[in-house]
Protein backbone atom coordinates (compact mmCIF):
# COMPACT_ATOMS: atom_id res chain seq x y z
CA UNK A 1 -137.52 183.01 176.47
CA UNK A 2 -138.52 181.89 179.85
CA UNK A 3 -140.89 179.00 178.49
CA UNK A 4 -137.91 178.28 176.21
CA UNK A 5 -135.98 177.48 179.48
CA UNK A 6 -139.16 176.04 181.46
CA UNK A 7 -138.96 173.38 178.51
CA UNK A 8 -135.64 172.95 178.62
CA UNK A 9 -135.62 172.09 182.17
CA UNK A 10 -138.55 169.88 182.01
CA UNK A 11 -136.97 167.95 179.33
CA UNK A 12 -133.55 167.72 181.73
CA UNK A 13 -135.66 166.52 184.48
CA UNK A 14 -137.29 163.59 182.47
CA UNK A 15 -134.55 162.77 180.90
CA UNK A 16 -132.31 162.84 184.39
CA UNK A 17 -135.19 160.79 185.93
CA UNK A 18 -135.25 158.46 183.24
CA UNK A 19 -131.30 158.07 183.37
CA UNK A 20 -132.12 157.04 187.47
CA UNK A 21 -134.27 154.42 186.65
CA UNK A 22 -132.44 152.45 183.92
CA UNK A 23 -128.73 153.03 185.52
CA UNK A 24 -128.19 150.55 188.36
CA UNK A 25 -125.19 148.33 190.13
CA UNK A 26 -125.09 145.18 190.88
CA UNK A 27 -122.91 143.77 193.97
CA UNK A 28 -120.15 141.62 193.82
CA UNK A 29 -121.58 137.46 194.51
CA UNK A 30 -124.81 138.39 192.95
CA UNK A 31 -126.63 138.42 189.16
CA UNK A 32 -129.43 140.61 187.99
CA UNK A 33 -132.76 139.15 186.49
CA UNK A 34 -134.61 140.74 184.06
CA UNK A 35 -138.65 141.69 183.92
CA UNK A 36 -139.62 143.57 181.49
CA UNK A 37 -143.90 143.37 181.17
CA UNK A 38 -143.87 140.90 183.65
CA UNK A 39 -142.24 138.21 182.05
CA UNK A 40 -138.59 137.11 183.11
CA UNK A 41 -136.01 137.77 180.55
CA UNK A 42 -133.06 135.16 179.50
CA UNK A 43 -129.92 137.03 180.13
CA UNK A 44 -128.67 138.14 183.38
CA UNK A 45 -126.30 140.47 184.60
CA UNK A 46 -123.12 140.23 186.27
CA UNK A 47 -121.66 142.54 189.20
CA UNK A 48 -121.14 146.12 188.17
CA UNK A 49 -123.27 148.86 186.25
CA UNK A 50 -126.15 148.34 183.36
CA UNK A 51 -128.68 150.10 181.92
CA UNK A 52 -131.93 149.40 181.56
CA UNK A 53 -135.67 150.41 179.97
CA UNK A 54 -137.29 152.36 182.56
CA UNK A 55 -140.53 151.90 183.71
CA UNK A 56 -141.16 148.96 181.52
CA UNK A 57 -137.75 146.43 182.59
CA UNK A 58 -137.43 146.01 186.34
CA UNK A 59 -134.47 143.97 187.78
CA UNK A 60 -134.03 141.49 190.96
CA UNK A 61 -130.69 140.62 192.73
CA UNK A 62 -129.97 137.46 193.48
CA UNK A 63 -127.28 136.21 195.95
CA UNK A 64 -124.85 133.45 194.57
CA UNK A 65 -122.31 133.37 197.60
CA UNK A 66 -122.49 131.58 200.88
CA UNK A 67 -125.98 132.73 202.54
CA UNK A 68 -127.34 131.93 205.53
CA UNK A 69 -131.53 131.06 206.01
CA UNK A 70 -133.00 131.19 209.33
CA UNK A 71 -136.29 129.61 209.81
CA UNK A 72 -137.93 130.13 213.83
CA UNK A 73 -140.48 128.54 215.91
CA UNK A 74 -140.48 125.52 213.48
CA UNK A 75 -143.49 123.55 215.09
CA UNK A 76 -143.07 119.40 215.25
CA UNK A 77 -145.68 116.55 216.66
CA UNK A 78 -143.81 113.48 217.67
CA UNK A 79 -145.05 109.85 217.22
CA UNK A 80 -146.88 110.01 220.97
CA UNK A 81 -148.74 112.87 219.97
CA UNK A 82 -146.10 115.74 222.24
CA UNK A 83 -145.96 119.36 219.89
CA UNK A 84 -142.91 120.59 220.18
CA UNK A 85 -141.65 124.06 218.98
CA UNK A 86 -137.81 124.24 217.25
CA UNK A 87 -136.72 127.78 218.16
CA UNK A 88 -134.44 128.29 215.09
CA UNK A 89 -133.09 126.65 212.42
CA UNK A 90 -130.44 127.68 210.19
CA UNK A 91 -129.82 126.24 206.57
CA UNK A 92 -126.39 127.59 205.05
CA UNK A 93 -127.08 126.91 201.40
CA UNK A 94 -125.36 128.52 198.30
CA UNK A 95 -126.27 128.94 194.62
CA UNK A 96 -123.12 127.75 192.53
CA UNK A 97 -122.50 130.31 189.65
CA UNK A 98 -120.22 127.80 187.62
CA UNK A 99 -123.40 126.02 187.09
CA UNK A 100 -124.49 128.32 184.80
CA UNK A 101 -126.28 131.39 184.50
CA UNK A 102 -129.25 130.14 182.37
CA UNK A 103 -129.91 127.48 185.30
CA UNK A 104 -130.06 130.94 187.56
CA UNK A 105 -133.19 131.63 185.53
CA UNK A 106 -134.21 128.24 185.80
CA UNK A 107 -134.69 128.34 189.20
CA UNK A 108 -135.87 132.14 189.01
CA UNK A 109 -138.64 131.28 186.65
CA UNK A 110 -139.84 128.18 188.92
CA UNK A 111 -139.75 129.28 192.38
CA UNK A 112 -139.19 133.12 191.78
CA UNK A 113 -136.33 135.25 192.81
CA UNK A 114 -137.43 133.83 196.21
CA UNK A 115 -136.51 130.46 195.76
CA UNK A 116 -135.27 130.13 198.94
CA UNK A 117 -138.73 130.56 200.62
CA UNK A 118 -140.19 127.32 198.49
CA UNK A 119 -137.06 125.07 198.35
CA UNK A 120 -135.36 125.81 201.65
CA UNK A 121 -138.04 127.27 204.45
CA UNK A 122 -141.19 124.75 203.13
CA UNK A 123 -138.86 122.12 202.85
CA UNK A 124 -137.10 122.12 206.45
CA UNK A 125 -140.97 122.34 207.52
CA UNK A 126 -141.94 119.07 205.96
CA UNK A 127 -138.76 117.47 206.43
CA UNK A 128 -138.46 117.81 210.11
CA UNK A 129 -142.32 117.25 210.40
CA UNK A 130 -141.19 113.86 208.30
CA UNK A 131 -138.51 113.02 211.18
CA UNK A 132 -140.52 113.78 214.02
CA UNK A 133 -144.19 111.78 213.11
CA UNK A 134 -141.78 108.79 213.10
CA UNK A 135 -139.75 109.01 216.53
CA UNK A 136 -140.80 109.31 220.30
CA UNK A 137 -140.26 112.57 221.92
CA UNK A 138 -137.33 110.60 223.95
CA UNK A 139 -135.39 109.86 220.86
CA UNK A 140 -136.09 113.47 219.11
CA UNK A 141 -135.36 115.24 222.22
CA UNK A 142 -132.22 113.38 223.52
CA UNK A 143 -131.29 110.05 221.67
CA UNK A 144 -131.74 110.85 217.90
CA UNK A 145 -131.14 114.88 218.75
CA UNK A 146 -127.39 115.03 217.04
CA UNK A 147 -128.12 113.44 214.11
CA UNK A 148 -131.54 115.61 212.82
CA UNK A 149 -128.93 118.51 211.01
CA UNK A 150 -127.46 115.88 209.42
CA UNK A 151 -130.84 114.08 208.61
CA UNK A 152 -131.93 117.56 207.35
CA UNK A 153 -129.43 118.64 204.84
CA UNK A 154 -129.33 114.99 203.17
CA UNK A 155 -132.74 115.42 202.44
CA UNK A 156 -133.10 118.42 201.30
CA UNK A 157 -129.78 117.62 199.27
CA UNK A 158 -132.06 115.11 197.69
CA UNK A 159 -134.60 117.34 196.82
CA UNK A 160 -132.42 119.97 195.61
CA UNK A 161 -130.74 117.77 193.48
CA UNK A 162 -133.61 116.77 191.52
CA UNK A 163 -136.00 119.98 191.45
CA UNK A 164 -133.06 123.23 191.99
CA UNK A 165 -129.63 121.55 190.55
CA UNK A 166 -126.51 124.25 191.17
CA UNK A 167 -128.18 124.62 195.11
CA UNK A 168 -126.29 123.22 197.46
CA UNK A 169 -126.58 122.63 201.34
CA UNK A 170 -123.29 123.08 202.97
CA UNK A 171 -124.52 123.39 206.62
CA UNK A 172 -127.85 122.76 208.94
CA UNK A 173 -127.95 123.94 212.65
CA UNK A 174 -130.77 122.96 214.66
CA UNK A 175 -131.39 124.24 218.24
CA UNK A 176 -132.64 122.52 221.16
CA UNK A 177 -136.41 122.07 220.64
CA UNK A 178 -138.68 123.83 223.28
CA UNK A 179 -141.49 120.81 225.10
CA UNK A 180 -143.86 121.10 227.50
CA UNK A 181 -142.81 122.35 230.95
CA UNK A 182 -144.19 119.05 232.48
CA UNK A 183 -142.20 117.14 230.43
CA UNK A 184 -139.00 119.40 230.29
CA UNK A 185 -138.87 118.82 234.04
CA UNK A 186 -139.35 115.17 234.15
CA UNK A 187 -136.51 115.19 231.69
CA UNK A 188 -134.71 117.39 234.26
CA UNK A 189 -134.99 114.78 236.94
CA UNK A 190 -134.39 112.03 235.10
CA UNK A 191 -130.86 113.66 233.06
CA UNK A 192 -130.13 114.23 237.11
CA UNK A 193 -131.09 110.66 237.52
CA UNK A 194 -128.86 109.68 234.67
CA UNK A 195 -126.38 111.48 236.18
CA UNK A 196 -125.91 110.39 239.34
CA UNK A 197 -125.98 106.77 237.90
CA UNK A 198 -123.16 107.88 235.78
CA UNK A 199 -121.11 108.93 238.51
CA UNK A 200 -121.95 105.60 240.56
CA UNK A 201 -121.18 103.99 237.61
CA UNK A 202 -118.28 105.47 237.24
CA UNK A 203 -116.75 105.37 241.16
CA UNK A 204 -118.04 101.56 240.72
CA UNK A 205 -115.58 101.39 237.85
CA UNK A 206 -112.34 103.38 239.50
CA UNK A 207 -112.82 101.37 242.68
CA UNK A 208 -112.60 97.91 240.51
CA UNK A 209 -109.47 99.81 238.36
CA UNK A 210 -108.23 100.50 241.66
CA UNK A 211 -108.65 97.02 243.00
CA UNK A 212 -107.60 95.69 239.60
CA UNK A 213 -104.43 97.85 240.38
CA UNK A 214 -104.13 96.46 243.56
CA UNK A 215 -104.58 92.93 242.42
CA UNK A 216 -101.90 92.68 239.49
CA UNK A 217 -99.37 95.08 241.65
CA UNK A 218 -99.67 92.02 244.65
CA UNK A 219 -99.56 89.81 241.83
CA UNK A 220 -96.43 91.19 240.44
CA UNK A 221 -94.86 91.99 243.65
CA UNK A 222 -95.42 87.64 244.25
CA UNK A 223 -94.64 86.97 241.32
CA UNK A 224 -91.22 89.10 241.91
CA UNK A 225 -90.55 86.70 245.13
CA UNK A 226 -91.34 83.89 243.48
CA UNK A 227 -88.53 84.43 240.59
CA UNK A 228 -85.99 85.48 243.17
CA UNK A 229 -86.91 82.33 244.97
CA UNK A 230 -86.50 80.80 241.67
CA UNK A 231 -83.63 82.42 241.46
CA UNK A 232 -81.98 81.50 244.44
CA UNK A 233 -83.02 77.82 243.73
CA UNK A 234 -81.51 77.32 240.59
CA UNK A 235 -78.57 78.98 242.40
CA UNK A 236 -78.37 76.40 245.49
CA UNK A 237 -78.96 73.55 242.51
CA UNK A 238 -76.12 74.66 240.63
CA UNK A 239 -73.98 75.41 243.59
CA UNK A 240 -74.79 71.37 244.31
CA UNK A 241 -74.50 70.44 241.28
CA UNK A 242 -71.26 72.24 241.32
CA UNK A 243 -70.40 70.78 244.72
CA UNK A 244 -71.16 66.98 242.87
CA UNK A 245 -69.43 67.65 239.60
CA UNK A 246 -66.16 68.83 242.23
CA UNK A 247 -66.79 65.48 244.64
CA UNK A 248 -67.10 63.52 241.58
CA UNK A 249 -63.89 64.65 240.36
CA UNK A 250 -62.02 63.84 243.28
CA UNK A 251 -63.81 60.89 243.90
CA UNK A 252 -62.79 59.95 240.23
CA UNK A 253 -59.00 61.22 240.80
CA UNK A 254 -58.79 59.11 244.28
CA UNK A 255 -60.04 56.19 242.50
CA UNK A 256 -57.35 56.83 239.81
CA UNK A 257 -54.97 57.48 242.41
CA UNK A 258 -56.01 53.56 244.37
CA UNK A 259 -56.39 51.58 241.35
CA UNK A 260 -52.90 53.07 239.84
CA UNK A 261 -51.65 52.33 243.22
CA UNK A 262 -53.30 49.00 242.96
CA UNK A 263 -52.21 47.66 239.67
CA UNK A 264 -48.63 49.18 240.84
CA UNK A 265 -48.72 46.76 243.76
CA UNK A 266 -50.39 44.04 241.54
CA UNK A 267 -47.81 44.74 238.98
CA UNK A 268 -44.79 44.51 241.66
CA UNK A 269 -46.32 41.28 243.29
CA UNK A 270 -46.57 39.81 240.37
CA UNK A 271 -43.12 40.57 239.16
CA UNK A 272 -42.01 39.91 242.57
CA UNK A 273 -43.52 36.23 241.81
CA UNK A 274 -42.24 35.95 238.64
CA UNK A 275 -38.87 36.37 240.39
CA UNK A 276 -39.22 34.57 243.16
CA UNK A 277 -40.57 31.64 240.32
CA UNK A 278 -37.39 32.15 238.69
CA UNK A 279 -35.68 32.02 241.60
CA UNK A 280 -37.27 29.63 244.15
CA UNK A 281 -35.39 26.32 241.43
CA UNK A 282 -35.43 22.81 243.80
CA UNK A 283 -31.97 23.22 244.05
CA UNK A 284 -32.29 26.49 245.74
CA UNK A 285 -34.75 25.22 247.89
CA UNK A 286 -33.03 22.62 248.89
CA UNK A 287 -29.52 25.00 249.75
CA UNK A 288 -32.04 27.06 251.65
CA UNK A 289 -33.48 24.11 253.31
CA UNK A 290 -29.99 22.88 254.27
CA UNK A 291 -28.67 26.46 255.44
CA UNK A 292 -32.09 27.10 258.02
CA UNK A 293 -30.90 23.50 259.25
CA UNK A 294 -27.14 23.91 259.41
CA UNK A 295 -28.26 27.46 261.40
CA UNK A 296 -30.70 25.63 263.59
CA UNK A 297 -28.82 25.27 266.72
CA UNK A 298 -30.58 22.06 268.50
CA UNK A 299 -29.62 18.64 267.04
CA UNK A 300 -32.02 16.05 267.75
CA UNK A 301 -30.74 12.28 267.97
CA UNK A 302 -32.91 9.35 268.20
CA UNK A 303 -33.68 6.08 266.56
CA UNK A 304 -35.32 8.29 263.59
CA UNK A 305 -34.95 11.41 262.25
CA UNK A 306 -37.87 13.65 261.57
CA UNK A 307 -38.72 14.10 258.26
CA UNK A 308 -40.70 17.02 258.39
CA UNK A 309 -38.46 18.78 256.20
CA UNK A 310 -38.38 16.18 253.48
CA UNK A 311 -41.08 15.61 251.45
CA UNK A 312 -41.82 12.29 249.83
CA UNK A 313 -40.16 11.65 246.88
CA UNK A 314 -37.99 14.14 246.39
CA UNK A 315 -35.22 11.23 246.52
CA UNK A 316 -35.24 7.65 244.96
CA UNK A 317 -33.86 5.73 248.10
CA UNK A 318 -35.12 7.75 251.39
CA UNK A 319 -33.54 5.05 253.72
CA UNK A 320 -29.95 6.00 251.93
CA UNK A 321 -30.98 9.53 253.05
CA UNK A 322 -32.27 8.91 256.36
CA UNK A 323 -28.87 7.18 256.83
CA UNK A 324 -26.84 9.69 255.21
CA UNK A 325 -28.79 12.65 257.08
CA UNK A 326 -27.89 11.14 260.40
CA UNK A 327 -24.07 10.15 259.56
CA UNK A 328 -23.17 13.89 258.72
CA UNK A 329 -25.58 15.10 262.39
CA UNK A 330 -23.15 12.43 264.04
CA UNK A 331 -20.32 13.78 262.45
CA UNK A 332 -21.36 17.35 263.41
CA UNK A 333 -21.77 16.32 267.06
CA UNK A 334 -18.67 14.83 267.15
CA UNK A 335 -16.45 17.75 265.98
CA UNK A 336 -18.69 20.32 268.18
């Protein structure tokens, strides 16, 4: 009875062992690959729990989320012939699962469940070892220094996409490299160099915005006096202008006022002589000739009489008037 039970535990044991070794889990983000003998099976697991042979089937877990490879002390020789030393360098890369699971074992059977070692650490090696043998330690240092991650993951995009497809390179992050001491401090003085040029350069450049200021605020500020002088010149004009349109309107209404004045006079002198045309007949000449003589008081008598106020012709015998003239003075005399 007791080797009945010896047995029976024996049996319990293998079988509890056995039940260890072929039960496992498998994480969320990753998928099981399959060795059984050595040689990698074609059908991988998803997250959760399987079962497998023991002993003879072992399994690997392989991460298809967003990882993170770090690769230190990454050594680089620069076209002069300077080794420099990249302290760390960090690849975020990540094996897409909608690619399919049978390209999972693709890139399992090629470069193991380690793929990362061959496709991502060896690459970054040769790649930055590409970069470096072609630039001076000036540009890989300083100049060309923010552009290497991006330099980085394009290649090895290019790679990927040929020898792992369904690996992709979301991210490279490369740290300052470490140089000689010697150097490091000649690039010390001369940043400090740089620096104090900048800040001439720049105190150069706010004293000529400053004078620049200074310049287009006089300008302005003559500019400002010149349009009020303009101003008050095109005010003067028009106040003279005003001044001659108002001097040339009284000058034009006096003119108006003398020539209607004028042509009044010219219009009453001439009517005036049209009267005195229609008026001034011989006969009335001659009663006006005889009344300034009847009302001349002084009678001159002589052997002649002055004919000053007869004028030749006027009568067809002037010796009958001579006569005639003096018999009416005699007569005249003679009742005065």
């Amino acid at each position: 009875m007791p080797q009945i039970w010896t047995v029976f535990a024996a049996i319990s044991g293998v079988i509890a062992i056995m039940l260890h070794s072929s039960i496992h889990k498998i994480e969320e983000g990753h998928l099981a690959v399959y060795y059984r003998g050595g040689a990698l099976l074609t059908s991988p697991n998803g997250p959760g729990y399987h079962i497998m042979l023991p002993f003879i089937t072992t399994y690997r877990s392989v991460q298809t989320t967003l990882q993170t490879d770090e690769i230190k002390n990454v050594p680089c020789g620069t076209s002069g012939g300077v080794m420099i030393y990249f302290d760390r360098i960090e690849v975020v890369n990540m094996l897409v699962p909608s690619a399919g699971r049978q390209l999972l074992v693709d890139i399992v059977r090629n470069y193991t469940a380690d793929y990362d070692k061959t496709l991502i650490f060896n690459k970054i090696h040769h790649e930055l070892n590409q970069f470096c043998s072609v630039h001076t330690l000036q540009e890989v240092y300083i100049e060309l220094f923010d552009i290497i991650d991006e330099n980085l993951k394009i290649s090895l995009q290019k790679e990927l996409n040929v020898m792992a497809p369904g690996l992709t390179i979301q991210a490279v992050r490369v740290t300052k490299p470490k140089i000689p001491e010697s150097i490091r401090r000649n690039f010390e003085l001369m940043e400090a160099e740089k620096t104090r040029l900048l800040i001439t350069t720049q105190t150069q450049r706010i004293v000529e915005k400053e004078a620049e200021t200074e310049r287009k605020r006089a300008i302005i500020e003559a500019q400002k006096v010149a349009q009020v002088a303009e101003i008050q010149f095109q005010q003067k004009v028009m106040e003279k202008e005003t001044e001659k349109r108002i001097s040339e309107i009284e000058d034009a209404a006096f003119l108006a006022r003398e020539k209607a004045r004028a042509d009044a006079e010219y219009y009453t002198a001439a009517r005036l002589s049209e009267a005195n045309t229609l008026k001034l007949t011989p006969e009335y000449l001659e009663l006006m000739k005889f009344q300034a003589i009847a009302a001349n008081s002084k009678i001159y008598f002589g052997q002649d009489i002055p004919n000053m106020f007869v004028e030749g012709g006027k009568y067809s015998n002037e010796e009958d008037e001579r006569g005639s003239f003096a018999a009416r003075g005699r007569n005249n005399t003679l009742q005065s």
